[in-house]
PDB file of N, CA and C in Angstrom:
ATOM      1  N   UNK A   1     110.507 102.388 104.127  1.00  0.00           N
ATOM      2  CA  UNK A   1     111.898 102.695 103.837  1.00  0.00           C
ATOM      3  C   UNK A   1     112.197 104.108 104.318  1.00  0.00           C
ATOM      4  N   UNK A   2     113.379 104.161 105.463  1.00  0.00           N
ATOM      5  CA  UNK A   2     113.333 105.419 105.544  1.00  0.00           C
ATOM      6  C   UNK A   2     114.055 106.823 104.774  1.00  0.00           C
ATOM      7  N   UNK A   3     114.991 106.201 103.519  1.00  0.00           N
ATOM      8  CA  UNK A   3     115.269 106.948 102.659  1.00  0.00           C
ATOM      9  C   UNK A   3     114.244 107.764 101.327  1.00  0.00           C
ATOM     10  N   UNK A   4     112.871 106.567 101.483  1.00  0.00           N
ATOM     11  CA  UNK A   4     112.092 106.809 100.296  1.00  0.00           C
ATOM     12  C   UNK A   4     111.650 108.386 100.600  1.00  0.00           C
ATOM     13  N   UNK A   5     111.792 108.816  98.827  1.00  0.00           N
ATOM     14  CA  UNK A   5     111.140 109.795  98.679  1.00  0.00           C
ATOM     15  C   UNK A   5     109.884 109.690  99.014  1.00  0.00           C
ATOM     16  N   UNK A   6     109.114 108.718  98.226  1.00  0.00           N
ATOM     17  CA  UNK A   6     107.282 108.685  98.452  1.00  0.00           C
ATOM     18  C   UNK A   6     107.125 108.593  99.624  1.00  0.00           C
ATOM     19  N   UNK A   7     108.334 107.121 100.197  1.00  0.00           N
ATOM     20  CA  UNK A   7     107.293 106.742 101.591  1.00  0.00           C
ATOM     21  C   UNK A   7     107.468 108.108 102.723  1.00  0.00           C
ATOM     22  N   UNK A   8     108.539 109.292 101.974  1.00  0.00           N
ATOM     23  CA  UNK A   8     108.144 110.307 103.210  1.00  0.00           C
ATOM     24  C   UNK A   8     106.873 111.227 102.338  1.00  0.00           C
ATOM     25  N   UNK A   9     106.640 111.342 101.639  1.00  0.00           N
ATOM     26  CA  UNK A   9     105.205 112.224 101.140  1.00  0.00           C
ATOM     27  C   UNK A   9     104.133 111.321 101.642  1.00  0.00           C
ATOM     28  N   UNK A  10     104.132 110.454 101.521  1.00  0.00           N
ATOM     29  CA  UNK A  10     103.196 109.511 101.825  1.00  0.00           C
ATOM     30  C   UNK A  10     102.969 109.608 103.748  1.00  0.00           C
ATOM     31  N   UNK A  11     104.009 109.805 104.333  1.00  0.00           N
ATOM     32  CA  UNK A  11     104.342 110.063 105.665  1.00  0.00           C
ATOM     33  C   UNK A  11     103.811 111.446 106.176  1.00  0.00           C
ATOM     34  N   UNK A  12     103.556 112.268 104.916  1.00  0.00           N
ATOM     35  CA  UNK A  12     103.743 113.593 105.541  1.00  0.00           C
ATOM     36  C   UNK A  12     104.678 114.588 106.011  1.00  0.00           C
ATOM     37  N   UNK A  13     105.930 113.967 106.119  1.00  0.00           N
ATOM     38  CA  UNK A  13     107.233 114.441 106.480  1.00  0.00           C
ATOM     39  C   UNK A  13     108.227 115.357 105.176  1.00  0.00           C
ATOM     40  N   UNK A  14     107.326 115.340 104.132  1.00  0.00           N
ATOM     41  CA  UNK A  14     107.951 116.052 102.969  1.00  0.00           C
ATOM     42  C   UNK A  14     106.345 116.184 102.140  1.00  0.00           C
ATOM     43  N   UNK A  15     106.144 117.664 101.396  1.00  0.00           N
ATOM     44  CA  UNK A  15     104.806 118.129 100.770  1.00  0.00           C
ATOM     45  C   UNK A  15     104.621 117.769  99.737  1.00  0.00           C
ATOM     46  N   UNK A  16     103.193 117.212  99.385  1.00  0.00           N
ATOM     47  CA  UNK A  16     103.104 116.367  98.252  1.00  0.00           C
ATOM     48  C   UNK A  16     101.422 117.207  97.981  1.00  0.00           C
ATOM     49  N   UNK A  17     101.547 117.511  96.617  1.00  0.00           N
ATOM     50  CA  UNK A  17     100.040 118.137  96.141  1.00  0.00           C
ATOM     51  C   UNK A  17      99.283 116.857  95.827  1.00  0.00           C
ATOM     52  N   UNK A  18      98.217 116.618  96.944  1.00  0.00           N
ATOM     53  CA  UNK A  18      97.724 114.994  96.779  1.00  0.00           C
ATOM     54  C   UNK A  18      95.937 115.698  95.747  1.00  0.00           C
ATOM     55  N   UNK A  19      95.736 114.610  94.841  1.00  0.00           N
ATOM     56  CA  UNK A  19      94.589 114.459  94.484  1.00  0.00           C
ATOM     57  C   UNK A  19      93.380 114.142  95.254  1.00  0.00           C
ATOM     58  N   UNK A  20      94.385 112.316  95.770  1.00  0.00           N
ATOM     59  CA  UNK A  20      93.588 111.426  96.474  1.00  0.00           C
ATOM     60  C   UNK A  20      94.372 110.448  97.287  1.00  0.00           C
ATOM     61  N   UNK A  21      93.890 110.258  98.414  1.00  0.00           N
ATOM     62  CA  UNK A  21      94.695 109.698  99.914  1.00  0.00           C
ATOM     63  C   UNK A  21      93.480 108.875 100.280  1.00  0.00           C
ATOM     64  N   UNK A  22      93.425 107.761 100.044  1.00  0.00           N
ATOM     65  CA  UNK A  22      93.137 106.450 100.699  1.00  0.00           C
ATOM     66  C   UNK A  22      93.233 105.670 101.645  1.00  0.00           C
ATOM     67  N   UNK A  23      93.060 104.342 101.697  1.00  0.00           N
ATOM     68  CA  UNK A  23      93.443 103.426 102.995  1.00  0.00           C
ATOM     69  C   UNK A  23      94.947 102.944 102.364  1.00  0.00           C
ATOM     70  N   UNK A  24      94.777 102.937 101.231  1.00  0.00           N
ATOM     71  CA  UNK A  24      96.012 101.335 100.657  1.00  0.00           C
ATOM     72  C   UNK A  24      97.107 102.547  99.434  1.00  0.00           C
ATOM     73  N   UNK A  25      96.015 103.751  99.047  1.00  0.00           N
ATOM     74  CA  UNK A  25      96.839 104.353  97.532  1.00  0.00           C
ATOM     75  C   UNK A  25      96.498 105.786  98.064  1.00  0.00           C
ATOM     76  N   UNK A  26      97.627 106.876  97.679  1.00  0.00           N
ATOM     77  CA  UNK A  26      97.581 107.962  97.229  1.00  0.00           C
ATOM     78  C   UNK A  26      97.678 108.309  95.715  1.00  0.00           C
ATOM     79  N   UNK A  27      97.695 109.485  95.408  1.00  0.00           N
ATOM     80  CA  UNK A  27      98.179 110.263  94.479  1.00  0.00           C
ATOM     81  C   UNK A  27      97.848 111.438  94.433  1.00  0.00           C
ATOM     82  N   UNK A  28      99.235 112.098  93.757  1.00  0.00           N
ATOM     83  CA  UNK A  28      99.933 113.047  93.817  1.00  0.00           C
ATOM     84  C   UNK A  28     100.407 113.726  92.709  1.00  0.00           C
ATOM     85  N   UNK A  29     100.318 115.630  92.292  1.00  0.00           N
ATOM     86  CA  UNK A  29     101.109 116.005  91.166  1.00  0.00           C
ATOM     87  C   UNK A  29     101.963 115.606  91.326  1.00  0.00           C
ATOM     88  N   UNK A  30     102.502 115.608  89.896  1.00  0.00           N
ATOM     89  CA  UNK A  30     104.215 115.048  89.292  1.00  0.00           C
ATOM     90  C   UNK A  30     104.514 116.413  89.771  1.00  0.00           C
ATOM     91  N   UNK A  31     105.889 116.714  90.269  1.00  0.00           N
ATOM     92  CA  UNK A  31     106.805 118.143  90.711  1.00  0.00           C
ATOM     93  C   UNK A  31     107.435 118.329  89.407  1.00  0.00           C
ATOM     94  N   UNK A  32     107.591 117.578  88.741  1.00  0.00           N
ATOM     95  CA  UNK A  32     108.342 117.857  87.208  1.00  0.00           C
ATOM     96  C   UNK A  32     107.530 117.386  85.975  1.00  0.00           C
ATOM     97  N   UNK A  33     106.138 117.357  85.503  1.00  0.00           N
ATOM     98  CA  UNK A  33     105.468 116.961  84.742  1.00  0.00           C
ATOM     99  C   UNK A  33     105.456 117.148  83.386  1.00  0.00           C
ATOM    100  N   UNK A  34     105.687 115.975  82.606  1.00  0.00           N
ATOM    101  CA  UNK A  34     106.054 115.569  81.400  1.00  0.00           C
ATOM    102  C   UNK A  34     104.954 115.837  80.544  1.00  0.00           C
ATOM    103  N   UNK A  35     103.109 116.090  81.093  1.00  0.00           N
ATOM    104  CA  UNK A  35     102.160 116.147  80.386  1.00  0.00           C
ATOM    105  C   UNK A  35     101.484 117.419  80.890  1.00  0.00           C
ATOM    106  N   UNK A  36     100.567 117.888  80.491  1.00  0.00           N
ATOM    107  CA  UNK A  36      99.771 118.656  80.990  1.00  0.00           C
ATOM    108  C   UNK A  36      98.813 118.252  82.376  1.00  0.00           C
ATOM    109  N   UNK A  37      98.630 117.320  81.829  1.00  0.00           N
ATOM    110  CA  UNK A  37      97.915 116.655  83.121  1.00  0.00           C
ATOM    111  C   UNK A  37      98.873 115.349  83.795  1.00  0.00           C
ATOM    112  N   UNK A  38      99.734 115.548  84.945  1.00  0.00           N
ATOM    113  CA  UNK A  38     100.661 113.988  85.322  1.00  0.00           C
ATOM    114  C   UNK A  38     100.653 114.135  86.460  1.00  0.00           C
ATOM    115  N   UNK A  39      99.717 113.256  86.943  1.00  0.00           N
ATOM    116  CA  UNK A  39      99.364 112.543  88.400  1.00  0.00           C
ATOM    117  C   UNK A  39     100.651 110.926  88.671  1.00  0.00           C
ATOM    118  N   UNK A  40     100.887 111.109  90.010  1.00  0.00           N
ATOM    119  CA  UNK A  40     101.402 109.644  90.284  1.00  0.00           C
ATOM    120  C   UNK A  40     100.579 109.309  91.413  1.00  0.00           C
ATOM    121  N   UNK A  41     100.619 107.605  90.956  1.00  0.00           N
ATOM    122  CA  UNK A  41      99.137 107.068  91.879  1.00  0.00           C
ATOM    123  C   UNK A  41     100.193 106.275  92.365  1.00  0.00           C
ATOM    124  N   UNK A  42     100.736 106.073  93.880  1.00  0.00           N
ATOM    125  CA  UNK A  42     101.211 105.572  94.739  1.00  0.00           C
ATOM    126  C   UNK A  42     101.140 104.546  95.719  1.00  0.00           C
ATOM    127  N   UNK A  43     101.157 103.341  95.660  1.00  0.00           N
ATOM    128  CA  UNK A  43     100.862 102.040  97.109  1.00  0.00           C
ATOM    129  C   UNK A  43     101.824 103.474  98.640  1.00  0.00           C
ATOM    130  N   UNK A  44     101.064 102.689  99.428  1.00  0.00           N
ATOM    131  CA  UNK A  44     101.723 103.117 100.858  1.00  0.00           C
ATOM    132  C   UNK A  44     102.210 102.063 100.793  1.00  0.00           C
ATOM    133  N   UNK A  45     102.025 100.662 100.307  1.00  0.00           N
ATOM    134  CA  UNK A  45     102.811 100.138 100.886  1.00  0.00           C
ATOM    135  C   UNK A  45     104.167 100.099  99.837  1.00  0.00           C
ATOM    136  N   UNK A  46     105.367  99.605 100.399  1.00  0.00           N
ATOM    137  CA  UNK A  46     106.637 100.286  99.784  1.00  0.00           C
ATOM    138  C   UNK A  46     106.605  98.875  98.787  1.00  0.00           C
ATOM    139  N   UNK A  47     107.232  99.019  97.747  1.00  0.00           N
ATOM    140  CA  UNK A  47     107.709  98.183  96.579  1.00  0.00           C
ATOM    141  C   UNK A  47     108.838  98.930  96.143  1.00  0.00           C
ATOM    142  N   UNK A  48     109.789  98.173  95.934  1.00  0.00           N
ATOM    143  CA  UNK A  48     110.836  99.259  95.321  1.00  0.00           C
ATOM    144  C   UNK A  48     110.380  99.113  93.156  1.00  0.00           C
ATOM    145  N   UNK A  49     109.661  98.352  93.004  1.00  0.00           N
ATOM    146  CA  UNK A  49     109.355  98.134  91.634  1.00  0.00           C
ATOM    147  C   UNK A  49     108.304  96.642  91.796  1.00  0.00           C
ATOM    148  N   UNK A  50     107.594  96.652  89.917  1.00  0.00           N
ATOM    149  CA  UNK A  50     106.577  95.848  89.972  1.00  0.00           C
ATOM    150  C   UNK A  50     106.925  94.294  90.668  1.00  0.00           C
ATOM    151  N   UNK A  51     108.749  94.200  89.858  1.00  0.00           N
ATOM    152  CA  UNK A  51     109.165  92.800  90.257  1.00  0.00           C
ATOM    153  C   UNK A  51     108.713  92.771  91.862  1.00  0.00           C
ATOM    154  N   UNK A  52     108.543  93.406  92.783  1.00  0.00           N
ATOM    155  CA  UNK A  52     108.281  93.540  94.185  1.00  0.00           C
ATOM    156  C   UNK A  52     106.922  92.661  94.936  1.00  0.00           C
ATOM    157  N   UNK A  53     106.205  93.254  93.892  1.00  0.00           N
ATOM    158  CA  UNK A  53     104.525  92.634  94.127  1.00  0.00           C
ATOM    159  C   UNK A  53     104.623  90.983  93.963  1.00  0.00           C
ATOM    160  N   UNK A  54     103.810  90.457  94.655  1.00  0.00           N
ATOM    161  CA  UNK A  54     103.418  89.329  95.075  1.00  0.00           C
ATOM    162  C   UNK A  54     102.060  88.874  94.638  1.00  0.00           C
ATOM    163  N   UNK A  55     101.686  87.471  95.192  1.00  0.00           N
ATOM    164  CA  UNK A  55     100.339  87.256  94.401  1.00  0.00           C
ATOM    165  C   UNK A  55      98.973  87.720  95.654  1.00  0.00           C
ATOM    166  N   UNK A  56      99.464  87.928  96.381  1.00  0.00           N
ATOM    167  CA  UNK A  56      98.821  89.095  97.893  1.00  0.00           C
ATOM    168  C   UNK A  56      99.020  90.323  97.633  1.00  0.00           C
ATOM    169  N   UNK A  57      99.580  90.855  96.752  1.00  0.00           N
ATOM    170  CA  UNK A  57      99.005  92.416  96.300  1.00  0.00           C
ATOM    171  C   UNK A  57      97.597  92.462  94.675  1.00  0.00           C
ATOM    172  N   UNK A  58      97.464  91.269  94.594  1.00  0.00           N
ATOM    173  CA  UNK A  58      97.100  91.981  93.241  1.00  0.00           C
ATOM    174  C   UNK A  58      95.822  92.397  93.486  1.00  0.00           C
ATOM    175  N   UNK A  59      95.193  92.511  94.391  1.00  0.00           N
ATOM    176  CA  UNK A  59      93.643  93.046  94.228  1.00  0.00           C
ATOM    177  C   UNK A  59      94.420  94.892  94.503  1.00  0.00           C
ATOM    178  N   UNK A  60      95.318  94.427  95.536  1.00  0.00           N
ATOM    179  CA  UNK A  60      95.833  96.536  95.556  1.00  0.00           C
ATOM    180  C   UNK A  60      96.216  96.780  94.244  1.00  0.00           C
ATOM    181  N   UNK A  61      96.562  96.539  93.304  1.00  0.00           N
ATOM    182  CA  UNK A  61      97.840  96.508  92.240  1.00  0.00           C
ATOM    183  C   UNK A  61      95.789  96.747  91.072  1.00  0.00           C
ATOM    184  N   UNK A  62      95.104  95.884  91.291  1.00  0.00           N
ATOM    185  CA  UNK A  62      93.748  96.253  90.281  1.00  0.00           C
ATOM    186  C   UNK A  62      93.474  97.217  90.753  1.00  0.00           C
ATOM    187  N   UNK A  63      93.132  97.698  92.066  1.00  0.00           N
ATOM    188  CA  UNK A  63      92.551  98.894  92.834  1.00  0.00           C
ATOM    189  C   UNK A  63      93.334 100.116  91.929  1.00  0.00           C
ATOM    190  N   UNK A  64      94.780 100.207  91.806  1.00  0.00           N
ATOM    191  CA  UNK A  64      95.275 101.156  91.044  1.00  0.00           C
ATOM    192  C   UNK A  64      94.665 101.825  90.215  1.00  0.00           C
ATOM    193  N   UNK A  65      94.564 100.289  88.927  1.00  0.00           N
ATOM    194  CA  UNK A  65      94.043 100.385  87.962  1.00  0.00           C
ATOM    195  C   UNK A  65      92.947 101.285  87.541  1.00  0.00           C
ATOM    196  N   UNK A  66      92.148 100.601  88.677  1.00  0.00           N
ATOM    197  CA  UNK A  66      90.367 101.748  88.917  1.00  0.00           C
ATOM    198  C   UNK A  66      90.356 103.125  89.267  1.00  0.00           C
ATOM    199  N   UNK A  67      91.479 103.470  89.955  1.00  0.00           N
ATOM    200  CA  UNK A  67      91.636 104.483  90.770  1.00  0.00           C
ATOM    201  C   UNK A  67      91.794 105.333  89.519  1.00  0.00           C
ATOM    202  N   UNK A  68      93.037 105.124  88.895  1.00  0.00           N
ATOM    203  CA  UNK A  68      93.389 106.006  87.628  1.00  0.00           C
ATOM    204  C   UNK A  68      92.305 106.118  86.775  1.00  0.00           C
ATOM    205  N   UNK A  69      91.426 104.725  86.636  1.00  0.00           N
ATOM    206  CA  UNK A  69      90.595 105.435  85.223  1.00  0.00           C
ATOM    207  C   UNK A  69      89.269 106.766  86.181  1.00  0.00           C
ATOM    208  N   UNK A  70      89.289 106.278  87.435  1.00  0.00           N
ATOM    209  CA  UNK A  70      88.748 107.712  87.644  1.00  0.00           C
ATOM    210  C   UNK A  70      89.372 108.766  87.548  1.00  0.00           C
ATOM    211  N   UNK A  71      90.206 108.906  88.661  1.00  0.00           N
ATOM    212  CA  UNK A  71      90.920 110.156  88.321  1.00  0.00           C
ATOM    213  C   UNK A  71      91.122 110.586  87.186  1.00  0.00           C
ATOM    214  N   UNK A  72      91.270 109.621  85.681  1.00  0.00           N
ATOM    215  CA  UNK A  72      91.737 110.330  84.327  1.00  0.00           C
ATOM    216  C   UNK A  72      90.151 111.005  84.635  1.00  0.00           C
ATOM    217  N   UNK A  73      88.535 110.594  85.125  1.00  0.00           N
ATOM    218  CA  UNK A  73      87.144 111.019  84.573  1.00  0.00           C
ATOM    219  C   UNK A  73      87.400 112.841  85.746  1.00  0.00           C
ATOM    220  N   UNK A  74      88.049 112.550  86.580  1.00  0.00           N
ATOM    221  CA  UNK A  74      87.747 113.480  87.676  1.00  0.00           C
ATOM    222  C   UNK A  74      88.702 114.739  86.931  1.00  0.00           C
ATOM    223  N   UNK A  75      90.003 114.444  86.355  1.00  0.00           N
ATOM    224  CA  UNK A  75      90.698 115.464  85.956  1.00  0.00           C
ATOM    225  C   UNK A  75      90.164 115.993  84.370  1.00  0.00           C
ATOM    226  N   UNK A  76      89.188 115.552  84.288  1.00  0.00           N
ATOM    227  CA  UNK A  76      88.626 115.563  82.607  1.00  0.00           C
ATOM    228  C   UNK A  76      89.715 115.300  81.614  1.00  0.00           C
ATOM    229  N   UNK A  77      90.463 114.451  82.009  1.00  0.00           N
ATOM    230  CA  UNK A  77      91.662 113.550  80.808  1.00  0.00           C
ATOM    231  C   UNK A  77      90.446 112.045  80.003  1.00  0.00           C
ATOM    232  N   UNK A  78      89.495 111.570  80.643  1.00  0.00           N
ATOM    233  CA  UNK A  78      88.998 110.198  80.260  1.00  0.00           C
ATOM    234  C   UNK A  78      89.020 110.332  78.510  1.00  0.00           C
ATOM    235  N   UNK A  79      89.018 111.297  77.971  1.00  0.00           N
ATOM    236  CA  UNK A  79      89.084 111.237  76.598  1.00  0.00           C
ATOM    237  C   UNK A  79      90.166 110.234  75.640  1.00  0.00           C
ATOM    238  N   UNK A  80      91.222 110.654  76.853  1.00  0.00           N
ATOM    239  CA  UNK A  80      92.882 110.820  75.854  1.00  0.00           C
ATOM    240  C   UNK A  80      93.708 110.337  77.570  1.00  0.00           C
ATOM    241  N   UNK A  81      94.020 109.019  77.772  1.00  0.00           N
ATOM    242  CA  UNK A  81      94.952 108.865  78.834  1.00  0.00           C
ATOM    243  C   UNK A  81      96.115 108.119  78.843  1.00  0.00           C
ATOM    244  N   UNK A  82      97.154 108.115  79.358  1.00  0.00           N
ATOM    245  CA  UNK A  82      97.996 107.004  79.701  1.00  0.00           C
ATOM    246  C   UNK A  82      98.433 106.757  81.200  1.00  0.00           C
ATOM    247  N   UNK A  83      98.086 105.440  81.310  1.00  0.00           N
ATOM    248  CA  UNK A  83      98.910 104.867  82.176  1.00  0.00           C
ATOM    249  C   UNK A  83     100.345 104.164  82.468  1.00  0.00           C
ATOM    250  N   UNK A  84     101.106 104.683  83.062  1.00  0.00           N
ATOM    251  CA  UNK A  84     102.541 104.267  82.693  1.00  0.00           C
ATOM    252  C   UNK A  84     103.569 103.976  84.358  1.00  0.00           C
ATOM    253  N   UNK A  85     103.825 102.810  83.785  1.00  0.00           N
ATOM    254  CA  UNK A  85     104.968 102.014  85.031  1.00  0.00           C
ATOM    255  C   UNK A  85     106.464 101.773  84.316  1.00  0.00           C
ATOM    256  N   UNK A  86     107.309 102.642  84.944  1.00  0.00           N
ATOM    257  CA  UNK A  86     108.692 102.549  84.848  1.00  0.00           C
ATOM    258  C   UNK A  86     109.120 101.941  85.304  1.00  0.00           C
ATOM    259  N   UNK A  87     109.908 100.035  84.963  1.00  0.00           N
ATOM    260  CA  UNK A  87     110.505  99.209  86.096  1.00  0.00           C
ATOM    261  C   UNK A  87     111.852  99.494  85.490  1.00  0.00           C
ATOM    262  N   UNK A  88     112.422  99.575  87.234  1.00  0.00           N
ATOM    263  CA  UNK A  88     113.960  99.378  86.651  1.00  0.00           C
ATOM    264  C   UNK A  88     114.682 100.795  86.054  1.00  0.00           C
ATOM    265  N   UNK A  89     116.105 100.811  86.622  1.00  0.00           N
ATOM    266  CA  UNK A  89     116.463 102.366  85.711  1.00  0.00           C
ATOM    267  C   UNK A  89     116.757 102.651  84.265  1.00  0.00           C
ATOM    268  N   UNK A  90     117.043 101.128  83.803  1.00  0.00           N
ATOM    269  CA  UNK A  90     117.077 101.031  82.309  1.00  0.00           C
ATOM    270  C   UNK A  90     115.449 101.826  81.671  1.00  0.00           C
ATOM    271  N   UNK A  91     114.795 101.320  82.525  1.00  0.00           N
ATOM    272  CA  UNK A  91     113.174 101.919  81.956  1.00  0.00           C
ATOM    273  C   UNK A  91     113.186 103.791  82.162  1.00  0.00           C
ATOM    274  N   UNK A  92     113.930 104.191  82.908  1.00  0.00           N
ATOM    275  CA  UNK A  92     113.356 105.528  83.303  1.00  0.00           C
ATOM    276  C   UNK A  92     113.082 105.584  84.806  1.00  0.00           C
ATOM    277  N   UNK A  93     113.360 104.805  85.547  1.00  0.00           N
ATOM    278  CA  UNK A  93     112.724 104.432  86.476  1.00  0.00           C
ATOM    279  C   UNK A  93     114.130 105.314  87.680  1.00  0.00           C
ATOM    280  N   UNK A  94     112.915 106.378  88.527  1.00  0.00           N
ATOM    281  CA  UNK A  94     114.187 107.369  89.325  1.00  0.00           C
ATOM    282  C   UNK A  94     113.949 107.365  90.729  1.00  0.00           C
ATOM    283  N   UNK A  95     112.710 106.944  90.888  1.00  0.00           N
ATOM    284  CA  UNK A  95     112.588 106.311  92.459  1.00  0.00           C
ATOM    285  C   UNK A  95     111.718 104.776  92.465  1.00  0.00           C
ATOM    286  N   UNK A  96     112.570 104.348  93.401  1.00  0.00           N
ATOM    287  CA  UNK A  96     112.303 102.883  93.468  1.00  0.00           C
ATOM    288  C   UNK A  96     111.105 102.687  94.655  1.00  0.00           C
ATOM    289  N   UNK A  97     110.671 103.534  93.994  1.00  0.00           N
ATOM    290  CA  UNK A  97     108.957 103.072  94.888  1.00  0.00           C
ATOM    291  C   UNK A  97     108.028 102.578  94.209  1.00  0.00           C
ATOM    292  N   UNK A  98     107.239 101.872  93.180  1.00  0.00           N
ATOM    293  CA  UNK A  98     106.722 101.884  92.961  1.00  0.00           C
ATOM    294  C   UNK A  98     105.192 102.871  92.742  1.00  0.00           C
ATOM    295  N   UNK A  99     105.269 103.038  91.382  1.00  0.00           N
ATOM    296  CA  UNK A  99     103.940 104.225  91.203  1.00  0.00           C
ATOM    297  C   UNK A  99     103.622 104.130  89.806  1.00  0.00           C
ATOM    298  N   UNK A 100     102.496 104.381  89.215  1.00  0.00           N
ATOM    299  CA  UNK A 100     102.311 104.509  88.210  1.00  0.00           C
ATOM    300  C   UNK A 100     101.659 106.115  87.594  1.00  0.00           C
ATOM    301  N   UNK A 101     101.779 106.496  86.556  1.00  0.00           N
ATOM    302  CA  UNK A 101     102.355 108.023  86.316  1.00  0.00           C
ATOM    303  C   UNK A 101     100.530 108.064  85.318  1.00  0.00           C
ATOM    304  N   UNK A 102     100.109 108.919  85.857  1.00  0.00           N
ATOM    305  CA  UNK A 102      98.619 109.246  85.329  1.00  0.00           C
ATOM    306  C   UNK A 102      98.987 110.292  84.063  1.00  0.00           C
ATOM    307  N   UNK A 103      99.120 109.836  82.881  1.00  0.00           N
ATOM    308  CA  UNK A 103      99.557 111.135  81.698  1.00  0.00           C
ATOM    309  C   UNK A 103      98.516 111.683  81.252  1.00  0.00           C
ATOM    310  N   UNK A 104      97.879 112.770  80.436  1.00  0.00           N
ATOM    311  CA  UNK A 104      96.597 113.103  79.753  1.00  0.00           C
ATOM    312  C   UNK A 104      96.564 114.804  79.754  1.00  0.00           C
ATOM    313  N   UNK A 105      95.521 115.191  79.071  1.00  0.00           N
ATOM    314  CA  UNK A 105      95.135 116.408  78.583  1.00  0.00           C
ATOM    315  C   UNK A 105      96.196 117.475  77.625  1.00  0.00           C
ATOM    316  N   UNK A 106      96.392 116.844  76.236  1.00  0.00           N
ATOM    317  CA  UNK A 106      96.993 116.732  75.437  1.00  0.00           C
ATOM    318  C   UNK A 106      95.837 117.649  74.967  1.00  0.00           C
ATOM    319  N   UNK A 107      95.973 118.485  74.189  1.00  0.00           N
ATOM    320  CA  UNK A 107      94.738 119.100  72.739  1.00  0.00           C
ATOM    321  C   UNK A 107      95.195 118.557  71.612  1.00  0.00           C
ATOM    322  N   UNK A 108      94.231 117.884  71.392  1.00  0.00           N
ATOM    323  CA  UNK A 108      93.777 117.391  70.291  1.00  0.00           C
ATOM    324  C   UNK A 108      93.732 117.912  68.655  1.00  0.00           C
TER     325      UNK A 108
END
């Protein structure tokens, strides 16, 4: 999409503080972060939301899954994490790319 925010970070054409850059997923600091620790873990490929995915994404869509519970071990969040998908703008939802929002490192 050539309006997307992600798909231009993801492009390189706009700066994104990446964690981790893959074949299929990035992720990236949140620019406005709600937690102490808020990563967004990103498909390259474009979805404007979950309704988007198909039954040919779901091994990318598990890959996520894995990706985050490392990254929560790599950012030392594995204690205390959330994973969170905003569909839709009723949800919160402010770019229609699909991503899911890595939350954690809360004190306890």
């Amino acid at each position: 999409m050539e309006d997307c925010l992600f798909c231009k970070i993801i492009k390189g054409e706009l700066p994104g503080n990446f964690v981790y850059q893959g074949k299929e997923i990035v992720a990236f600091k949140d620019t406005h972060p709600s937690a102490p620790v808020h990563v967004l873990i990103v498909p390259k490929k474009h979805f404007a939301d979950l309704l988007d995915a198909e039954k040919e994404d779901q091994a990318l869509l598990g890959e996520i899954q894995l990706l985050a519970a490392e990254l929560a071990k790599q950012l030392k969040i594995d204690k205390a994490f959330k994973v969170l998908v905003n569909n839709g703008r009723g949800a919160g939802q402010a770019i229609f790319h699909l991503h899911y929002h890595l939350l954690g490192g809360w004190k306890s």
